[in-house]
Protein backbone atom coordinates (compact mmCIF):
# COMPACT_ATOMS: atom_id res chain seq x y z
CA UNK A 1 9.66 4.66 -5.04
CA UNK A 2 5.70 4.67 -3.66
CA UNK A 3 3.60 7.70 -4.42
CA UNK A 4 0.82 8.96 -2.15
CA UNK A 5 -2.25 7.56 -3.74
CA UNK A 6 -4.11 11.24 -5.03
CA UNK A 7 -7.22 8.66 -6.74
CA UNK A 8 -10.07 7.77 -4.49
CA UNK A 9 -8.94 4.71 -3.06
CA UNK A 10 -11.81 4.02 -0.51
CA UNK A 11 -13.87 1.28 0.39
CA UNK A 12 -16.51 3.22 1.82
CA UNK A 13 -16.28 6.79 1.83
CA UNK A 14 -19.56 7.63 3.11
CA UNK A 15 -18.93 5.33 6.14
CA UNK A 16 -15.40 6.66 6.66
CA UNK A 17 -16.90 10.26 6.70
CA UNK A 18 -19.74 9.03 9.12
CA UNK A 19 -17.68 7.81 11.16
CA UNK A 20 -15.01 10.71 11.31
CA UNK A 21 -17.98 13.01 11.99
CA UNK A 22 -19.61 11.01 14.72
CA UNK A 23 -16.05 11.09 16.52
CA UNK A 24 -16.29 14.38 16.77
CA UNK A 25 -19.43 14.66 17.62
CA UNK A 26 -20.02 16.75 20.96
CA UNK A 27 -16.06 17.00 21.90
CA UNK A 28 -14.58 20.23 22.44
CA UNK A 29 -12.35 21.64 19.86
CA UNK A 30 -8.82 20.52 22.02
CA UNK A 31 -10.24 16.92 22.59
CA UNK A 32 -10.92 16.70 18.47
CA UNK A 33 -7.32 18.45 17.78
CA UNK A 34 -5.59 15.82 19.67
CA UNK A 35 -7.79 12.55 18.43
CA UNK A 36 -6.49 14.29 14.48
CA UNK A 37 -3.26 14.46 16.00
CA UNK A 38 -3.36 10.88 17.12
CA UNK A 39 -5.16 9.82 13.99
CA UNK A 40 -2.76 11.54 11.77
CA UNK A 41 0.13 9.80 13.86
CA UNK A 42 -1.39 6.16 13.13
CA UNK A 43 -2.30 6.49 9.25
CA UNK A 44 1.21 8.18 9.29
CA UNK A 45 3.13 4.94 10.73
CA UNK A 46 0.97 2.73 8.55
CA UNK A 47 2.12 4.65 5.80
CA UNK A 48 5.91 4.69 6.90
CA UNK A 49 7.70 5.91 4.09
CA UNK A 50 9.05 9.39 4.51
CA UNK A 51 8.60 10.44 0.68
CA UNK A 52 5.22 9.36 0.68
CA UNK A 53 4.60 11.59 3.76
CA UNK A 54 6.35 14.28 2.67
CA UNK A 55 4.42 14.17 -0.23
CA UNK A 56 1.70 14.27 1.68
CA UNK A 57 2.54 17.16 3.77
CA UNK A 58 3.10 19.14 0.35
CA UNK A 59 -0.42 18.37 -0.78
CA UNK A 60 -1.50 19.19 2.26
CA UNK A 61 -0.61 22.79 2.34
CA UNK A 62 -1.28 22.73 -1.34
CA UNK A 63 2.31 22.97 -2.74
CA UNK A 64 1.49 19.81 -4.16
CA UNK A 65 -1.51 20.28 -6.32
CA UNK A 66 -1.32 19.53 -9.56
């Protein structure tokens, strides 16, 4: 079964965080909750496997942490 990937797994993390930022740059806070919402929706559906995002979820909220 796949496991959420927990090690930095990132091409570029200083360009994915620039460019996360500079989305949100100068939106109001609804127009940012719903591009995260729609974000989280994608990267969720590339993902696809439920145990992976339920894992996921867990980690979130910090049930996960190890």
């Amino acid at each position: 079964m796949p496991r959420l990937e927990l090690n930095p797994n990132f091409t570029d993390p200083d360009a994915f965080y620039a460019a996360l930022t500079a989305l949100h740059r100068e939106r109001s806070e609804t127009e940012s909750e719903r591009i995260n919402a729609r974000l989280i929706l994608l990267l969720a559906n590339h993902i696809g496997d439920q145990a992976v995002l339920e894992e996921a979820i867990s980690h979130a909220v910090g049930d996960g942490d190890q």
